[in-house]
Protein backbone atom coordinates (compact mmCIF):
# COMPACT_ATOMS: atom_id res chain seq x y z
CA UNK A 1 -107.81 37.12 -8.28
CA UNK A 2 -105.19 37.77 -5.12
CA UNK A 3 -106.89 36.85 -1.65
CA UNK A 4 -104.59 37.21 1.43
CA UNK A 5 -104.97 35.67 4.79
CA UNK A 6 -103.03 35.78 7.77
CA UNK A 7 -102.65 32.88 10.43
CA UNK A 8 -101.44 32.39 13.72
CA UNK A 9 -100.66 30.01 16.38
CA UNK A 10 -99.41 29.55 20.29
CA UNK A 11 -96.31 28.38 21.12
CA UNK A 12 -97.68 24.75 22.04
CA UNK A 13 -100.76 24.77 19.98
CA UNK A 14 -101.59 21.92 17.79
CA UNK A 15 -103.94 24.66 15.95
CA UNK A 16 -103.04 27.06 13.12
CA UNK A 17 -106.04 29.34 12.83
CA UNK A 18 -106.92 31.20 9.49
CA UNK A 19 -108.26 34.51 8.99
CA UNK A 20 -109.31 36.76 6.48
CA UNK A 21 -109.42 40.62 7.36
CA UNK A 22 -109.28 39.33 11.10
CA UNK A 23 -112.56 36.85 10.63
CA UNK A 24 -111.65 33.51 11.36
CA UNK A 25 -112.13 31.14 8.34
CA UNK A 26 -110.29 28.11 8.54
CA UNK A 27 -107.89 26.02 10.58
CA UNK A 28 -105.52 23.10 10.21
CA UNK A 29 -105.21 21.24 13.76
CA UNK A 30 -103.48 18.36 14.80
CA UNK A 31 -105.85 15.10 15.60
CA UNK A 32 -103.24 12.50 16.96
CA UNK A 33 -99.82 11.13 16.76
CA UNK A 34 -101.28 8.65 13.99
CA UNK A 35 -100.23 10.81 11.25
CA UNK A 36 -103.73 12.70 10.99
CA UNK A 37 -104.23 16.80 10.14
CA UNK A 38 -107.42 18.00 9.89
CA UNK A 39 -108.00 21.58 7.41
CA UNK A 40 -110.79 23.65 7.73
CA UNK A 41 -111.54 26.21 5.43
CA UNK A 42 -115.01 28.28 4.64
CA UNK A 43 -116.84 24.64 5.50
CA UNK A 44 -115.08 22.36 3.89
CA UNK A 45 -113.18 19.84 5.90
CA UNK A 46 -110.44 17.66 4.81
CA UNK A 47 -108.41 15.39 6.45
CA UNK A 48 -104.61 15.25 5.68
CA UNK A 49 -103.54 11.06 6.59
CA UNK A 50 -99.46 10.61 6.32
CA UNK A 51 -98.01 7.25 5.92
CA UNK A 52 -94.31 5.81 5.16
CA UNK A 53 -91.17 5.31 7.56
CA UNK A 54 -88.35 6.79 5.01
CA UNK A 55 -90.61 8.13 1.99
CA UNK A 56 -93.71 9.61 3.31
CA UNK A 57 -97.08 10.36 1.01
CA UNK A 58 -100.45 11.81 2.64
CA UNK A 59 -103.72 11.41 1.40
CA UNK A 60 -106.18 14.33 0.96
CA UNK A 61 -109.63 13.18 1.91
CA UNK A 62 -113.12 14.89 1.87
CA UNK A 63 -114.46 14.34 5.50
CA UNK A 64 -118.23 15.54 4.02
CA UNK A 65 -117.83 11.96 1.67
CA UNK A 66 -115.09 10.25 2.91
CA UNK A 67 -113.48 10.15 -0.68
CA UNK A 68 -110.01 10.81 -1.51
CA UNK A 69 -109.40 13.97 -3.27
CA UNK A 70 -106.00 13.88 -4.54
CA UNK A 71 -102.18 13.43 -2.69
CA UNK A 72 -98.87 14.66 -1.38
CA UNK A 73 -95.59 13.12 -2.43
CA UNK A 74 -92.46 14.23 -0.58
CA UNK A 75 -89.55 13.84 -2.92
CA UNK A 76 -87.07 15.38 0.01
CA UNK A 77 -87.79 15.75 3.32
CA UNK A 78 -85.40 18.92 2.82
CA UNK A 79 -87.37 21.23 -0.19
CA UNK A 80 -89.98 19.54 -2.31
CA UNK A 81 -93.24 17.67 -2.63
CA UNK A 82 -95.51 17.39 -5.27
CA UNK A 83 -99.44 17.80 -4.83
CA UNK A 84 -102.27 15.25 -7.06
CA UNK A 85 -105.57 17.34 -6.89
CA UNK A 86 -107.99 17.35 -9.47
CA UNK A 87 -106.17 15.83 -12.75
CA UNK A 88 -102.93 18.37 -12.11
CA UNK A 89 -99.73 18.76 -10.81
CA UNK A 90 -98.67 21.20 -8.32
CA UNK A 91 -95.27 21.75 -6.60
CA UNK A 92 -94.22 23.09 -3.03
CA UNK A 93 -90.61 24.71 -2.62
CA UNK A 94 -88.85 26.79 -0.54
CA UNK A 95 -87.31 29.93 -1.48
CA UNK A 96 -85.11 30.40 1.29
CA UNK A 97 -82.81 28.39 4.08
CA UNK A 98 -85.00 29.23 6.71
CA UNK A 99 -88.29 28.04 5.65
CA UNK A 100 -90.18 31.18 6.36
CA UNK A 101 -90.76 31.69 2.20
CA UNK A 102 -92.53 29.01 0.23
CA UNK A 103 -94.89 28.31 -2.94
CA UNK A 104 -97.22 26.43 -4.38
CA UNK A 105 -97.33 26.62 -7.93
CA UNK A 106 -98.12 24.36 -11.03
CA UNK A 107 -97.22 24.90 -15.05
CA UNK A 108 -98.86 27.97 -15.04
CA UNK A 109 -96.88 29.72 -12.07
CA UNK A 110 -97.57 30.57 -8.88
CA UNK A 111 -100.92 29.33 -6.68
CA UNK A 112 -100.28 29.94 -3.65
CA UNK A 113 -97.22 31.81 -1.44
CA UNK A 114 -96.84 31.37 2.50
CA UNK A 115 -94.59 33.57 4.47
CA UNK A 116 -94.16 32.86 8.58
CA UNK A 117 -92.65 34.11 11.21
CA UNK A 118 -92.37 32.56 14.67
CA UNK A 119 -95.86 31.70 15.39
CA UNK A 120 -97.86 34.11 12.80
CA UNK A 121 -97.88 34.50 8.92
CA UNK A 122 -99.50 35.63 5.66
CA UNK A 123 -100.76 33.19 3.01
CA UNK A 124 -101.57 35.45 -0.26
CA UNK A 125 -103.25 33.00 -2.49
CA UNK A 126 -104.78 33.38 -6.82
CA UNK A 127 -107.04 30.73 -6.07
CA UNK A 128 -110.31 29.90 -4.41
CA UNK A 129 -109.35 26.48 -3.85
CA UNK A 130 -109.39 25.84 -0.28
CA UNK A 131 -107.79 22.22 -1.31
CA UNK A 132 -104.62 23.57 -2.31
CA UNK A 133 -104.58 26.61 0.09
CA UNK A 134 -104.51 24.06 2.79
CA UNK A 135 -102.63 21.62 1.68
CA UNK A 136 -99.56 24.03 1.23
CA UNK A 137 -99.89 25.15 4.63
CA UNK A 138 -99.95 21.82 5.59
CA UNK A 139 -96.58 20.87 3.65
CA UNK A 140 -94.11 22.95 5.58
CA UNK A 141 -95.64 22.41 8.49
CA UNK A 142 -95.68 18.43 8.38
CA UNK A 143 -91.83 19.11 6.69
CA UNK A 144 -90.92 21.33 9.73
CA UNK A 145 -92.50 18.36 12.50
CA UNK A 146 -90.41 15.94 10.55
CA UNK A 147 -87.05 18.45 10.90
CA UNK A 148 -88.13 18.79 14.53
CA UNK A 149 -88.44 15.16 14.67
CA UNK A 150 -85.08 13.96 13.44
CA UNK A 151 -83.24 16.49 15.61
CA UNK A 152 -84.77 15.47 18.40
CA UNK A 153 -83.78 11.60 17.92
CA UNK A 154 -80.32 12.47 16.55
């Protein structure tokens, strides 16, 4: 089944907000410097921790149980990362330069496809999994802070 949301953000928001046929129902937001996300979507709250210097991996984690639920393993800070959740495999790409086009998928095919503009977007998802709807979105844009990131220092 194909669900589409759209999402949107301010210029110097830490907060991308989530909606489905314009009802808000789910956010990913910016906690600290410390490498923290937090995702919100229909009640269930996650918590997206990054750690590494060169290679980077993030931990999913339930913040109902505290548990981990899976992780994120950035291959390239330039196209691809890989996704641990629930005894499978699931991969993020680009499909174009800019960044504005990108997938989740696993063996199967696609999961989940994101498409932005400046500071707006559409996520059109064939799951229910608000897991992996999340932690796409959260993918490019942890991969775009990193971009921003190194240009800024070189």
């Amino acid at each position: 089944m194909e669900t589409q949301y759209t999402w949107k953000t301010g210029l110097f928001s830490n907060r991308f907000e989530i909606f489905k046929q314009d009802f808000s129902v789910g956010e990913l937001q910016k906690e600290s410097l410390f490498g923290k996300i937090k995702g919100e979507m229909f009640g269930h709250s996650i918590l997206f921790r990054t750690r590494g210097i060169f290679r980077y991996d993030t931990s999913i984690i339930d913040l109902h149980n505290e548990q981990e639920l899976g992780t994120i393993h950035f291959r390239s800070l330039k196209i691809r990362s890989i996704v641990l959740y629930r005894n499978g495999e699931y991969h993020c790409r680009f499909e174009n330069l800019l960044r504005s086009k990108w997938i989740l998928y696993d063996e199967n095919g696609p999961v989940v496809r994101y498409y932005s503009r400046a500071f707006n977007g559409i996520i059109t998802s064939f799951t229910s999994d608000e897991v992996l709807i999340l932690s796409g979105f959260f993918i490019r844009n942890f991969l775009k802070q990193r971009s921003a990131s190194i240009a800024a220092a070189g």
